[in-house]
C-alpha atoms as a PDB file:
ATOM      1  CA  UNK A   1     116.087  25.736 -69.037  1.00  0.00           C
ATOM      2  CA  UNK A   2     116.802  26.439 -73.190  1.00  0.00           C
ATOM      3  CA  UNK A   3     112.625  28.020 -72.624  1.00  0.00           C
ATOM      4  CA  UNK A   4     113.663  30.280 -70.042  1.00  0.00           C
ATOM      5  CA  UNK A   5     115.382  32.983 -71.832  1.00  0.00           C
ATOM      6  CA  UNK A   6     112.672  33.032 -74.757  1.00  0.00           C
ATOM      7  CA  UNK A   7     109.481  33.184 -71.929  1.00  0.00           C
ATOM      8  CA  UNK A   8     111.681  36.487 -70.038  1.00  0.00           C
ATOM      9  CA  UNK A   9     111.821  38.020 -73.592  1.00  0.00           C
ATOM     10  CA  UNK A  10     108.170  37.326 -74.460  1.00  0.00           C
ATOM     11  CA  UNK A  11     106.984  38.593 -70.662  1.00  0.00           C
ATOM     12  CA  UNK A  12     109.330  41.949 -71.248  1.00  0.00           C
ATOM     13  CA  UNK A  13     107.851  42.521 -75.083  1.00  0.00           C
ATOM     14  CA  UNK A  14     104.265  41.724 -73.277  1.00  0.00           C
ATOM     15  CA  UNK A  15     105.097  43.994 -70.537  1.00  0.00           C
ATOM     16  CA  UNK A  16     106.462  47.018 -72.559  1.00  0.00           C
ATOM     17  CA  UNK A  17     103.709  46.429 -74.803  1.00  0.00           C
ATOM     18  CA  UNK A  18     101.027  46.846 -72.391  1.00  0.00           C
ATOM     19  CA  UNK A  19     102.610  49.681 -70.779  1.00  0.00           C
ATOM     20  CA  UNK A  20     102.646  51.613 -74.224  1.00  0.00           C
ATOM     21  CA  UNK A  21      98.538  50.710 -74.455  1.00  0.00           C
ATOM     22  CA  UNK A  22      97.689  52.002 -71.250  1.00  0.00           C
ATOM     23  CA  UNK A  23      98.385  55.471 -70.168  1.00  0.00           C
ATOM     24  CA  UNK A  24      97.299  54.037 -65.973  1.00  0.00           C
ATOM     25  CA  UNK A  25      99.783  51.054 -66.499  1.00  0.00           C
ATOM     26  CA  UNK A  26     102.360  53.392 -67.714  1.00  0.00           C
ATOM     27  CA  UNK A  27     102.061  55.177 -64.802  1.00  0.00           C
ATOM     28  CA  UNK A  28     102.087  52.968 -61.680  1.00  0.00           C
ATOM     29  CA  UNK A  29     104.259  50.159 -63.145  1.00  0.00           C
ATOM     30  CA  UNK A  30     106.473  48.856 -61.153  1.00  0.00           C
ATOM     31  CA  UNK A  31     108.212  45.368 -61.851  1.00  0.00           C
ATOM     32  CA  UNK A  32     107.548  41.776 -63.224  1.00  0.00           C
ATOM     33  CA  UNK A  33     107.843  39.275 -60.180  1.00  0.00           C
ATOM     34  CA  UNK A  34     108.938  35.589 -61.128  1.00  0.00           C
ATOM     35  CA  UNK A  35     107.249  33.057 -59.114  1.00  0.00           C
ATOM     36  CA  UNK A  36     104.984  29.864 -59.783  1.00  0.00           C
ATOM     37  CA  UNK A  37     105.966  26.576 -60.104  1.00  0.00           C
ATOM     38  CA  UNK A  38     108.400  27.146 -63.268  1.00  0.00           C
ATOM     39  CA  UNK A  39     110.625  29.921 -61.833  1.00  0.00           C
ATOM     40  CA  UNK A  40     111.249  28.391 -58.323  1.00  0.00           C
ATOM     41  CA  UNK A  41     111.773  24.555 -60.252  1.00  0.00           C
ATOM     42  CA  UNK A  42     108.968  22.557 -58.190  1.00  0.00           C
ATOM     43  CA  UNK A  43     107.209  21.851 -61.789  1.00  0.00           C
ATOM     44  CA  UNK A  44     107.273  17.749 -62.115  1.00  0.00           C
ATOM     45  CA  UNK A  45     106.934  15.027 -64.642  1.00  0.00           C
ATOM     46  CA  UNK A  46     106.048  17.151 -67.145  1.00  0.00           C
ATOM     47  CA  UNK A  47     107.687  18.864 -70.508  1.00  0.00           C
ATOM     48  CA  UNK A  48     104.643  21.908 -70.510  1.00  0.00           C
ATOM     49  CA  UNK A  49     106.558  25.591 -70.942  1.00  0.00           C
ATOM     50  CA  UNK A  50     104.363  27.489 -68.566  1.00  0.00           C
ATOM     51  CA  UNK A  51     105.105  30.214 -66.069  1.00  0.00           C
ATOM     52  CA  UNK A  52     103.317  32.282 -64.044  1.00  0.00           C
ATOM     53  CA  UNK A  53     103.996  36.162 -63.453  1.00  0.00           C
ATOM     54  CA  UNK A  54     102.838  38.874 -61.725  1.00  0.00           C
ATOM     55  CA  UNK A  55     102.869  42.562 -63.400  1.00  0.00           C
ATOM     56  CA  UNK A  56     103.264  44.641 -59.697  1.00  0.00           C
ATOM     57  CA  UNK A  57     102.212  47.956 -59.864  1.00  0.00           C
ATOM     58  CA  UNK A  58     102.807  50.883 -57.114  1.00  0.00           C
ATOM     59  CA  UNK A  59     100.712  53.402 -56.786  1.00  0.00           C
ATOM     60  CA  UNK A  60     103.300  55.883 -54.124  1.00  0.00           C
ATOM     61  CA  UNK A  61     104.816  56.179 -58.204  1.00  0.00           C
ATOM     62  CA  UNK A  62     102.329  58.337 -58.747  1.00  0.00           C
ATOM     63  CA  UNK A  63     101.645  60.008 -54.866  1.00  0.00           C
ATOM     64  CA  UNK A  64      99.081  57.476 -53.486  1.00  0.00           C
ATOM     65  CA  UNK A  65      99.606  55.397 -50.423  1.00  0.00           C
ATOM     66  CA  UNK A  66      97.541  52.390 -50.369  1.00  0.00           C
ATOM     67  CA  UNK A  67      96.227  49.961 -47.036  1.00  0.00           C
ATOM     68  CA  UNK A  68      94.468  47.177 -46.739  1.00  0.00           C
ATOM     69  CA  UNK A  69      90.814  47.126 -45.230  1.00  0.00           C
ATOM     70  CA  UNK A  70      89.781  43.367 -44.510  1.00  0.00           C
ATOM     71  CA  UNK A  71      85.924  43.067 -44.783  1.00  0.00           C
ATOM     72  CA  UNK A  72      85.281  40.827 -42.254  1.00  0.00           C
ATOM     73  CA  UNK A  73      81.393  41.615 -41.477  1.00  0.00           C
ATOM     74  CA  UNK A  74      80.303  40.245 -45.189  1.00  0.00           C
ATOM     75  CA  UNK A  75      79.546  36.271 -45.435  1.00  0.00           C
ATOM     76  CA  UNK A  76      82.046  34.720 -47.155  1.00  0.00           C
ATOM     77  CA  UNK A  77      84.184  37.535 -47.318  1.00  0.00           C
ATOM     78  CA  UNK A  78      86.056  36.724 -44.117  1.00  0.00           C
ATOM     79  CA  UNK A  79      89.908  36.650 -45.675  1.00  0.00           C
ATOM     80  CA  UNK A  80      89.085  39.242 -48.131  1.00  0.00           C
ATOM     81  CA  UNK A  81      91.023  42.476 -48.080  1.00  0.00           C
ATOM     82  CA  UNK A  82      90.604  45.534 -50.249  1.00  0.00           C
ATOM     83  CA  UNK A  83      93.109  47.470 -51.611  1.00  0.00           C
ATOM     84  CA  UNK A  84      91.899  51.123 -50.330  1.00  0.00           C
ATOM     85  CA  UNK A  85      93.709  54.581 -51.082  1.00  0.00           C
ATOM     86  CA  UNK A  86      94.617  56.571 -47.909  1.00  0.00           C
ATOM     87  CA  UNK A  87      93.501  59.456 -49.472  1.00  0.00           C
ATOM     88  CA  UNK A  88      90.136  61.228 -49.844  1.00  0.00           C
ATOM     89  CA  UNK A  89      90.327  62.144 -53.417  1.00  0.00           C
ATOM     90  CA  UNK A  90      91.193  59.788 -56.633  1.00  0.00           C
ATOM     91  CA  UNK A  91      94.320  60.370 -58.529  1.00  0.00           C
ATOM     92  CA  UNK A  92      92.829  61.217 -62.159  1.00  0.00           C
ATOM     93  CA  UNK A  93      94.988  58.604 -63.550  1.00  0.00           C
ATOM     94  CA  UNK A  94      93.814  55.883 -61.680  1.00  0.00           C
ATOM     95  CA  UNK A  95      90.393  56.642 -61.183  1.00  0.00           C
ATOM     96  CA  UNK A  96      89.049  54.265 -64.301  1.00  0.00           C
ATOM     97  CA  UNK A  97      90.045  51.475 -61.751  1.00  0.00           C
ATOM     98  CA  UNK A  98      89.203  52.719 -58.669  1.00  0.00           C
ATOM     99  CA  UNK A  99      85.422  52.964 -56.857  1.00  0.00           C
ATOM    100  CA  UNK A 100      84.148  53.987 -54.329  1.00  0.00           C
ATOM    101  CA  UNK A 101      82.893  52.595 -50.833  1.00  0.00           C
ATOM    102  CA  UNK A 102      80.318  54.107 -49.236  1.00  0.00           C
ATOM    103  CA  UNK A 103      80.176  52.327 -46.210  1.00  0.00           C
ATOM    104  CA  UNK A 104      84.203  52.671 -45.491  1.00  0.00           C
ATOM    105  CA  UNK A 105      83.711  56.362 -46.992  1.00  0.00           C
ATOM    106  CA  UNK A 106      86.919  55.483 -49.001  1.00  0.00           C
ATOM    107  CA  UNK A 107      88.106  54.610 -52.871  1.00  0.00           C
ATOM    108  CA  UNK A 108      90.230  50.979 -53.096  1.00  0.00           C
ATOM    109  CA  UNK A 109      91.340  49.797 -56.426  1.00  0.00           C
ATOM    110  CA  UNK A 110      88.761  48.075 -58.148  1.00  0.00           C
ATOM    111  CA  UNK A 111      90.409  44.441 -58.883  1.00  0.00           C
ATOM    112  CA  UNK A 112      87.883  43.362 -61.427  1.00  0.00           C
ATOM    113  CA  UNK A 113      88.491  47.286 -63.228  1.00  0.00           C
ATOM    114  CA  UNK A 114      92.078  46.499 -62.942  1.00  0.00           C
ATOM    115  CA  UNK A 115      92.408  43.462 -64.333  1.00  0.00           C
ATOM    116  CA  UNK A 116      90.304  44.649 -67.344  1.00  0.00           C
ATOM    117  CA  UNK A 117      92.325  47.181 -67.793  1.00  0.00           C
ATOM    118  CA  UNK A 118      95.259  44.859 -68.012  1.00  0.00           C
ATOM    119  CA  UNK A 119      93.673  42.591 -69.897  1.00  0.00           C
ATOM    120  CA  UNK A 120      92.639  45.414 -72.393  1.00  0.00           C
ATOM    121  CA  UNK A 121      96.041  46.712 -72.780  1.00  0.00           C
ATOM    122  CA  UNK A 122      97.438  43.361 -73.549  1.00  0.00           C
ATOM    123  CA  UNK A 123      94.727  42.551 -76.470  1.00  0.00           C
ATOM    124  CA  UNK A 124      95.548  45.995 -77.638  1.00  0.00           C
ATOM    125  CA  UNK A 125      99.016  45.482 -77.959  1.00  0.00           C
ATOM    126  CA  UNK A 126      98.600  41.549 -79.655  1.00  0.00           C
ATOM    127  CA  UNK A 127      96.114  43.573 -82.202  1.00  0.00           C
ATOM    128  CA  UNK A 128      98.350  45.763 -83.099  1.00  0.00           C
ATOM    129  CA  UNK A 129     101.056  43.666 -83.772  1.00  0.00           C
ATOM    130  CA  UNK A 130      98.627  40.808 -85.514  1.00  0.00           C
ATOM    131  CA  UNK A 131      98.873  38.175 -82.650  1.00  0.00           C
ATOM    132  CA  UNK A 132     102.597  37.962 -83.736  1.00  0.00           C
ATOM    133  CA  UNK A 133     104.925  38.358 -81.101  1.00  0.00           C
ATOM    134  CA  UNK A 134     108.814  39.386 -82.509  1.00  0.00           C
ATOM    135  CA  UNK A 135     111.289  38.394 -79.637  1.00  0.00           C
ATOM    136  CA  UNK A 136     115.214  38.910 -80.450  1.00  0.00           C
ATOM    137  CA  UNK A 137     117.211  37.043 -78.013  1.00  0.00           C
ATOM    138  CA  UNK A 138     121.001  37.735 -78.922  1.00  0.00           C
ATOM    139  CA  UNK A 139     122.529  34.141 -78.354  1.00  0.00           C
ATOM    140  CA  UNK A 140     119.707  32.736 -80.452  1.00  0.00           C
ATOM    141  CA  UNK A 141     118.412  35.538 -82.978  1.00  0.00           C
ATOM    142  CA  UNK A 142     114.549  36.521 -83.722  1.00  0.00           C
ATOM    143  CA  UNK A 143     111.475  34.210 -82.931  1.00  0.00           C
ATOM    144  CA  UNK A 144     108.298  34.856 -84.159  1.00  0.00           C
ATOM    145  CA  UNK A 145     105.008  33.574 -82.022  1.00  0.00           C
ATOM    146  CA  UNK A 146     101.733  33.481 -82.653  1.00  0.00           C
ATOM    147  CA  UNK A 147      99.841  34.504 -79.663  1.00  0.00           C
ATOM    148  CA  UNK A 148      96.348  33.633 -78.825  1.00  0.00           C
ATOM    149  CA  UNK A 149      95.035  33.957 -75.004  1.00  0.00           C
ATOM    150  CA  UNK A 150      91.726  33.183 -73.251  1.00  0.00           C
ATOM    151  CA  UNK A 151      90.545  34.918 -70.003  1.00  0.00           C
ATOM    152  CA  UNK A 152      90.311  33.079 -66.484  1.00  0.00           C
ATOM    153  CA  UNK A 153      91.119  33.686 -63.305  1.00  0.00           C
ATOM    154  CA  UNK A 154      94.945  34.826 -64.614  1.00  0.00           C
ATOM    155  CA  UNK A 155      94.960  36.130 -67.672  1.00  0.00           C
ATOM    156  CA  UNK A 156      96.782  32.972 -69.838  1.00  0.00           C
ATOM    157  CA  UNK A 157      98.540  33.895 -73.674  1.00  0.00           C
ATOM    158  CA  UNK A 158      99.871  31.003 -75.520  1.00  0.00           C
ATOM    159  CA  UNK A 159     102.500  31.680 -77.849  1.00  0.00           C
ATOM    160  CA  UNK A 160     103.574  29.375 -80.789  1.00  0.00           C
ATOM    161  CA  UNK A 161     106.663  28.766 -82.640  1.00  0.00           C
ATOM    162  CA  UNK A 162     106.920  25.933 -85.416  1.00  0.00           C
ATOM    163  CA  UNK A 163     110.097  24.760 -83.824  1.00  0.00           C
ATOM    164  CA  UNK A 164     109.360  25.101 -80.193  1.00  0.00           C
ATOM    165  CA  UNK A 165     106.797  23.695 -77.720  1.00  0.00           C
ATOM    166  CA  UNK A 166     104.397  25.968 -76.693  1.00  0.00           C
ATOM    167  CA  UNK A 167     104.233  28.184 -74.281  1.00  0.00           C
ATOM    168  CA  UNK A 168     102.017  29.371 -71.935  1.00  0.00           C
ATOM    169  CA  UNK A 169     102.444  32.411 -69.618  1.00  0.00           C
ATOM    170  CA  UNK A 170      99.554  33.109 -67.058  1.00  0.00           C
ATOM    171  CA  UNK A 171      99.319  37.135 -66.153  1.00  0.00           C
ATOM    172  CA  UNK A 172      98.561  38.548 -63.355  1.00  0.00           C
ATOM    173  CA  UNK A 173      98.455  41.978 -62.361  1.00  0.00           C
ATOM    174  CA  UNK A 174      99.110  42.695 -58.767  1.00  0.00           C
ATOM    175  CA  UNK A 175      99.781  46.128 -56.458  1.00  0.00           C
ATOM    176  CA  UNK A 176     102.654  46.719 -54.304  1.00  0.00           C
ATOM    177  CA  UNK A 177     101.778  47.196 -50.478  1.00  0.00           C
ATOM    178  CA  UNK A 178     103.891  50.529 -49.474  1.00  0.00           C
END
């Protein structure tokens, strides 16, 4: 509980941050959503400060309409659904993370462009503030963490305080079905 307050500040300082990197995240973001094993208290036996979030994005922010296309003729692709744009044309904004599909004859959001994009934005931001993260929480005052992160399947940043355990936030950016 005393971590939860100091991981919402680091996610929002993350968040902003990002946003201010990337001109596409600026545009389509959306909201943080809570969820993982921290935020909905199923974590067990253990003292580890980790959460999970997702960064949603929505691209009707910006005029597109988005549906999913499952590709169920590929092997192994069975439960796999892309993210395509009703539309025939690419907003300019988005189109460093969209491609196109030749076969469907239709863009979808590129999750491997996207995430590099996120990704990008976040090391961007760290850089520029030296991998040292200044959170002011009012009931407590300023910490100062030292941020390092390593790329998997979420993007994970650790942050480090002297006096604290550390903590571990995995990102994830994710797009809003409307």
């Amino acid at each position: 509980e005393k971590y939860n307050t100091k991981m919402v500040r680091i996610i929002e300082e993350m968040v902003q941050g990002m946003r201010r990197e990337s001109p596409i995240l600026r545009a389509i973001y959306s909201k943080v959503y809570y969820g993982g094993s921290h935020w909905d208290y199923l974590q067990v036996g253990t003292s580890r400060q980790e959460c999970d979030v997702n960064v949603c994005f929505d691209l009707s922010k910006i005029g597109e309409q988005v549906h999913l296309l499952f590709d169920r003729l590929s092997i192994g692709k069975e439960n796999f659904a892309y993210i395509y744009l009703s539309s025939s044309k690419v907003t300019e904004i988005i189109a460093d993370i969209c491609e196109w599909n030749p076969d469907f004859n239709a863009y979808y959001i590129s999750p491997i462009l996207l995430f590099k994009t996120f990704v990008e934005a976040g090391k961007s931001f760290l850089s520029e503030c030296q991998y040292k993260l200044e959170v002011d929480i009012a009931t407590e005052g300023r910490f100062v963490f030292e941020a390092s992160y390593k790329i998997g399947a979420p993007w994970t940043v650790t942050f480090k305080n002297p006096g604290l355990q550390d903590i571990e936030i995995d990102f994830v950016p994710a797009i809003i079905l409307s």
